[in-house]
C-alpha atoms as a PDB file:
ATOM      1  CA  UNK A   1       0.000   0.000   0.000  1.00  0.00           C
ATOM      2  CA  UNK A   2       0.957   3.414  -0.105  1.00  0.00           C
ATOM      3  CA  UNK A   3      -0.663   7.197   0.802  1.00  0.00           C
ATOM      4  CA  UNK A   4      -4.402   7.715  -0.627  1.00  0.00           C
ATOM      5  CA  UNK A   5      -4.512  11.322  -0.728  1.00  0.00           C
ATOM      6  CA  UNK A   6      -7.691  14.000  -1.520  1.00  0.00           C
ATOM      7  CA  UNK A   7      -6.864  16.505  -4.578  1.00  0.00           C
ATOM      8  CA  UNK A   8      -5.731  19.047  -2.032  1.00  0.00           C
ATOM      9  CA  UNK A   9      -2.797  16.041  -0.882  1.00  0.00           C
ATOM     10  CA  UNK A  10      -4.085  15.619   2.710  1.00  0.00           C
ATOM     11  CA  UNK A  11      -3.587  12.312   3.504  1.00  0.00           C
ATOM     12  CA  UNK A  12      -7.109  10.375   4.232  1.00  0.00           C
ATOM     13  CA  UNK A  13      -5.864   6.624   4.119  1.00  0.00           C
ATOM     14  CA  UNK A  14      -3.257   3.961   3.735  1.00  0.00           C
ATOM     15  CA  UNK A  15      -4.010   1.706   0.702  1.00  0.00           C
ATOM     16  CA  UNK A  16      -4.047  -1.984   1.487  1.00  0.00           C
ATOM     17  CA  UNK A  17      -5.703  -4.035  -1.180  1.00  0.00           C
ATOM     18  CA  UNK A  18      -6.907  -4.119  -4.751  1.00  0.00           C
ATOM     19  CA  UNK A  19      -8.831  -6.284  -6.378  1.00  0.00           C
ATOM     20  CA  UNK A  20      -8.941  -6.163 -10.117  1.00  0.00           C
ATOM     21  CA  UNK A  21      -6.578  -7.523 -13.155  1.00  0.00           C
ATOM     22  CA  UNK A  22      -3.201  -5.225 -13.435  1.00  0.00           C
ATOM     23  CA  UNK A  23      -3.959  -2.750 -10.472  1.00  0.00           C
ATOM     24  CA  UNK A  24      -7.472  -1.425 -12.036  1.00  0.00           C
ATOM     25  CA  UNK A  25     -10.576  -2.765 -10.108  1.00  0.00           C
ATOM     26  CA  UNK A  26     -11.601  -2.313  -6.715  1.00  0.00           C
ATOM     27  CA  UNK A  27      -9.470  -0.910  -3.994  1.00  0.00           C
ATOM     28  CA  UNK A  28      -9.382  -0.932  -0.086  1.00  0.00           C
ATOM     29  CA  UNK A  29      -7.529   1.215   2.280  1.00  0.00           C
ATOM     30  CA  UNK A  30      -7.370   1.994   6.030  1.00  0.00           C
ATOM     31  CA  UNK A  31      -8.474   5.512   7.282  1.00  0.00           C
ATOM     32  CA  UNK A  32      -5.893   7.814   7.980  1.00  0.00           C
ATOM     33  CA  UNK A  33      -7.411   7.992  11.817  1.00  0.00           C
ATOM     34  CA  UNK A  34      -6.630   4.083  12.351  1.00  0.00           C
ATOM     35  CA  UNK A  35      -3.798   4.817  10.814  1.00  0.00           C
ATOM     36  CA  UNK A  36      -2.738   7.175  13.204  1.00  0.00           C
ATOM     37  CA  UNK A  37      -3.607   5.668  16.173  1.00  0.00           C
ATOM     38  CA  UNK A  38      -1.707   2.398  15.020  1.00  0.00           C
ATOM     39  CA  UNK A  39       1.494   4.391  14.310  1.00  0.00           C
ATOM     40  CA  UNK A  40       1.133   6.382  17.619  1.00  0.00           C
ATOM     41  CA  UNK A  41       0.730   2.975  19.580  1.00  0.00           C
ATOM     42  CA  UNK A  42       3.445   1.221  17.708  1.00  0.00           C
ATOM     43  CA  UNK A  43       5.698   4.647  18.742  1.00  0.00           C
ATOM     44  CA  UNK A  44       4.941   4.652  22.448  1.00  0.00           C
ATOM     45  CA  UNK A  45       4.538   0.555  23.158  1.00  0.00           C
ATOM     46  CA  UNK A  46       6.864  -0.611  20.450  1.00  0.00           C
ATOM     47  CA  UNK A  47       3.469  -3.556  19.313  1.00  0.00           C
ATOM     48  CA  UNK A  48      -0.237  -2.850  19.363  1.00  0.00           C
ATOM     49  CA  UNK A  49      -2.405  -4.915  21.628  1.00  0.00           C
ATOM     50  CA  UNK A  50      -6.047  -5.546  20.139  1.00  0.00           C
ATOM     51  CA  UNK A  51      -9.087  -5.334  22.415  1.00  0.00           C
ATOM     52  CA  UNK A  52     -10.213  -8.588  22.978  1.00  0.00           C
ATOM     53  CA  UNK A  53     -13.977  -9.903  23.615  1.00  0.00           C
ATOM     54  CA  UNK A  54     -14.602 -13.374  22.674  1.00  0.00           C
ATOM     55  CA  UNK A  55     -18.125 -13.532  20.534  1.00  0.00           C
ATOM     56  CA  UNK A  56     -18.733 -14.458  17.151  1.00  0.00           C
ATOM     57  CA  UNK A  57     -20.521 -11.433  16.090  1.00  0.00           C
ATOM     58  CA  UNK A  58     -23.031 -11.189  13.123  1.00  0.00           C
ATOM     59  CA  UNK A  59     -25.953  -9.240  11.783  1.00  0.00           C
ATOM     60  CA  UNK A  60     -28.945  -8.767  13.098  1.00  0.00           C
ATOM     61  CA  UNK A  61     -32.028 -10.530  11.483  1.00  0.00           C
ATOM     62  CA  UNK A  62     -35.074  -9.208  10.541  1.00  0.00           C
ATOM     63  CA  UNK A  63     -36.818 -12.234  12.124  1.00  0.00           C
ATOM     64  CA  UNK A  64     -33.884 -11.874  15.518  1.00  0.00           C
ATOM     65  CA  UNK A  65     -35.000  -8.166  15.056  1.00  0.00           C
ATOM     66  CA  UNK A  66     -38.957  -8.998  15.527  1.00  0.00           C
ATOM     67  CA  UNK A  67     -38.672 -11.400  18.119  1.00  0.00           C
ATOM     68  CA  UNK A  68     -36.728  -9.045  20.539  1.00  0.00           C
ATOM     69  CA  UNK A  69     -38.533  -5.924  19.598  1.00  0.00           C
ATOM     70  CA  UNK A  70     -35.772  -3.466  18.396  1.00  0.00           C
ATOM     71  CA  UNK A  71     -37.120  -0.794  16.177  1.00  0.00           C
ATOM     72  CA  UNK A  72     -35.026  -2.127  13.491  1.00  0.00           C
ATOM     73  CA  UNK A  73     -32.206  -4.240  12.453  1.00  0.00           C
ATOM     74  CA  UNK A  74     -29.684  -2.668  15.325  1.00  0.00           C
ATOM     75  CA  UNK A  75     -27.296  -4.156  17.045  1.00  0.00           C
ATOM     76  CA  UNK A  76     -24.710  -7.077  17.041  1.00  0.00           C
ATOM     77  CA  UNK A  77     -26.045 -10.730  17.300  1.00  0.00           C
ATOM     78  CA  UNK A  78     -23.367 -12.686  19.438  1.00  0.00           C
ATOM     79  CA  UNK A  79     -23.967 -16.035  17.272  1.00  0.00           C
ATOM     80  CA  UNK A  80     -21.352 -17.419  19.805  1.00  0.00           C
ATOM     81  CA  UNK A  81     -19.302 -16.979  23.434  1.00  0.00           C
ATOM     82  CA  UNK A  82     -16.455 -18.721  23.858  1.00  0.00           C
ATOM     83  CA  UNK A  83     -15.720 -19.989  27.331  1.00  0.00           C
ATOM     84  CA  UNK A  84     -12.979 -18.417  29.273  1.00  0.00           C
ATOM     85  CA  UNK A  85     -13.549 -15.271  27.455  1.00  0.00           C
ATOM     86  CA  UNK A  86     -14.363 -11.846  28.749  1.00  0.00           C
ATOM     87  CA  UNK A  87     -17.639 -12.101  27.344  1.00  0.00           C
ATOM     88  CA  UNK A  88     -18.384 -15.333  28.987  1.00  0.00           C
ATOM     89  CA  UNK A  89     -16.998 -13.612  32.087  1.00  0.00           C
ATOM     90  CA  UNK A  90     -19.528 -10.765  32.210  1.00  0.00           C
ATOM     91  CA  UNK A  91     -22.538 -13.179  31.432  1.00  0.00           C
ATOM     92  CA  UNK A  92     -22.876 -11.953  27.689  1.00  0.00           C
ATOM     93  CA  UNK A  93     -24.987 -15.285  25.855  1.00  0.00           C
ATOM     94  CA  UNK A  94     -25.606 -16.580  22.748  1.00  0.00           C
ATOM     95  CA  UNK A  95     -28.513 -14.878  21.148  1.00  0.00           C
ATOM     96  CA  UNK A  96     -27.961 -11.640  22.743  1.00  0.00           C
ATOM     97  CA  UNK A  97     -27.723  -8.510  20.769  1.00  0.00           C
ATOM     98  CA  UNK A  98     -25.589  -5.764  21.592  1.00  0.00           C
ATOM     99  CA  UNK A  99     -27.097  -2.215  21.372  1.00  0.00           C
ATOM    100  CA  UNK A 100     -24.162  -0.204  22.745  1.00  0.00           C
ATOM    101  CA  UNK A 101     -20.593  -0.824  24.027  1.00  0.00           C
ATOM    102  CA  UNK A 102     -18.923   1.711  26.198  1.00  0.00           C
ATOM    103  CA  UNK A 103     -21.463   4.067  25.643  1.00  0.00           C
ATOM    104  CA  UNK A 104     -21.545   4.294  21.901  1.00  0.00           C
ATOM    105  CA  UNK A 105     -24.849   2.381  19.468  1.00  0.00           C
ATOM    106  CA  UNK A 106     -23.491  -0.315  16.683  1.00  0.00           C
ATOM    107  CA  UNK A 107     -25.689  -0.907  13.471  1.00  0.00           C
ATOM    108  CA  UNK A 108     -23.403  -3.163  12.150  1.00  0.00           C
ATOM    109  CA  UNK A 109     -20.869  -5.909  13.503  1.00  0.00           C
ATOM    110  CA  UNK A 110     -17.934  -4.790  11.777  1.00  0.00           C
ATOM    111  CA  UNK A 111     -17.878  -1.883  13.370  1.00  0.00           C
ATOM    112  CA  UNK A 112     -18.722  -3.066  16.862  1.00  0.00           C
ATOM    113  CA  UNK A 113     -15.758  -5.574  16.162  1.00  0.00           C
ATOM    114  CA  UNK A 114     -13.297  -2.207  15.175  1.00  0.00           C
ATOM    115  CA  UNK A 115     -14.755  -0.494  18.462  1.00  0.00           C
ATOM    116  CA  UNK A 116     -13.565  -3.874  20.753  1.00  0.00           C
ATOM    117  CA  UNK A 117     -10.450  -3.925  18.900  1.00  0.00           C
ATOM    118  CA  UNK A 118      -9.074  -0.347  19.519  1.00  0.00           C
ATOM    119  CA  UNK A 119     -10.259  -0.204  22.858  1.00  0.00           C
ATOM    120  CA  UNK A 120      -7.321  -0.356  25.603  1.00  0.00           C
ATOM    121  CA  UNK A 121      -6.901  -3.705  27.559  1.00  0.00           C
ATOM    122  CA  UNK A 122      -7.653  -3.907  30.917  1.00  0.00           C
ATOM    123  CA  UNK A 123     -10.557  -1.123  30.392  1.00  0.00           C
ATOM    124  CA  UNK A 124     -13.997  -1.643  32.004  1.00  0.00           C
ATOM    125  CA  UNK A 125     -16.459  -1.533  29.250  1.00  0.00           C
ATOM    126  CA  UNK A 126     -20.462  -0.798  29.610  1.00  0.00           C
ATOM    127  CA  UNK A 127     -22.362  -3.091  27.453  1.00  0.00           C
ATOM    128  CA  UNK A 128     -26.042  -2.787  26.979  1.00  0.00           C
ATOM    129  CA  UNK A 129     -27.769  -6.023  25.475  1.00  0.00           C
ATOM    130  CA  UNK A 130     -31.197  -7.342  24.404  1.00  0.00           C
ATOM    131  CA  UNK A 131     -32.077 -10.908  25.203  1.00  0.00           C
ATOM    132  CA  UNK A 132     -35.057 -12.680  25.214  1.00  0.00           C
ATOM    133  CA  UNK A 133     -35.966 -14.028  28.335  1.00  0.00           C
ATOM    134  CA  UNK A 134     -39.333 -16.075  29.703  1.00  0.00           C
ATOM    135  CA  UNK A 135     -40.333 -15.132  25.437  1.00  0.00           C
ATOM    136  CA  UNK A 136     -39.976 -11.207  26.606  1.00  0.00           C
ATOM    137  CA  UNK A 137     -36.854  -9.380  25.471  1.00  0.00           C
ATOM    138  CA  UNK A 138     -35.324  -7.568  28.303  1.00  0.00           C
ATOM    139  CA  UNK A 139     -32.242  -5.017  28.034  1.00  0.00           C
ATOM    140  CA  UNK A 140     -29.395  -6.185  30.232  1.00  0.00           C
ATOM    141  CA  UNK A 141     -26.425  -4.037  31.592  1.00  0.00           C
ATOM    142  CA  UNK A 142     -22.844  -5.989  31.704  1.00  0.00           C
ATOM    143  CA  UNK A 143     -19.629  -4.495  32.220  1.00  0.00           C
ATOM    144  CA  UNK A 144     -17.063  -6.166  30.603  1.00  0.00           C
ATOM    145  CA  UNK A 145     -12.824  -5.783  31.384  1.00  0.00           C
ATOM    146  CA  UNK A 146     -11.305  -6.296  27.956  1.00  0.00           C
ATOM    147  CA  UNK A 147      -8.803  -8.433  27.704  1.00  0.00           C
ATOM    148  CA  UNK A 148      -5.766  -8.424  24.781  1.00  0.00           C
ATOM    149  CA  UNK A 149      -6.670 -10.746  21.867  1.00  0.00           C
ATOM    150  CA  UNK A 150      -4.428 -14.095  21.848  1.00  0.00           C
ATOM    151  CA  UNK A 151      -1.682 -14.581  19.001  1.00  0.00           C
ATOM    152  CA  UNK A 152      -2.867 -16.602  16.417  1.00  0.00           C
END
């Protein structure tokens, strides 16, 4: 990859992928914000440690969305916890959704996955899910200390 500049050369991402026959086609880059926090981590620690959760996330249904109420497809679905995982440590199930992690409302499960990534180990996280419970869904409030994601 290289710089992905704006016509005014202000630097708004780091190319990292193309897809397409001779460098034409479709190409992918990192924000210059990521960027930026990478390089300042990398500065001060010398490695970057990834927030760490432990769920399989994925996208809400329309039918998940229904049965749980939520004014529209919002949310991560945790399709799994693993065991011995901060997730399974704060109670967080399979089936919940998230609505909000530290505070801030996810629409889609990459970018709840981004938001656990970049936040800093050790940190106490508010999480806010839905989860059906007795056939009623019920918001529940966890608090979850992130843990750094294993090698591998």
């Amino acid at each position: 990859g290289g710089a992905l500049v704006d016509l005014s050369g202000r630097l708004v991402g780091i190319n990292t992928a193309i897809i397409g026959p001779s460098y034409q086609g479709i190409s992918f880059a990192i924000p210059s914000e990521m960027a930026r926090e990478s390089y300042e981590r990398l500065r001060k620690d010398g490695h970057i440690e990834r927030g760490f959760l432990g769920i399989e996330p994925g996208h809400v249904s329309d039918e998940l969305a229904q049965d749980l109420e939520l004014p529209r497809r919002t949310g991560g679905w945790v399709v799994s916890v693993t065991a011995g995982t901060p997730a399974a440590a704060a109670g967080m199930r399979s089936n919940d959704v998230i609505l909000s992690w530290n505070g801030q409302e996810f629409s889609d499960p990459t970018l709840l996955s981004r938001a656990i990534a970049a936040t800093l180990v050790g940190a106490e996280v508010p999480v806010k899910v839905v989860r059906l419970r007795d056939g009623e869904p019920r918001e529940v409030e966890l608090s979850v200390q992130v843990a750094a994601r294993p090698a591998g």
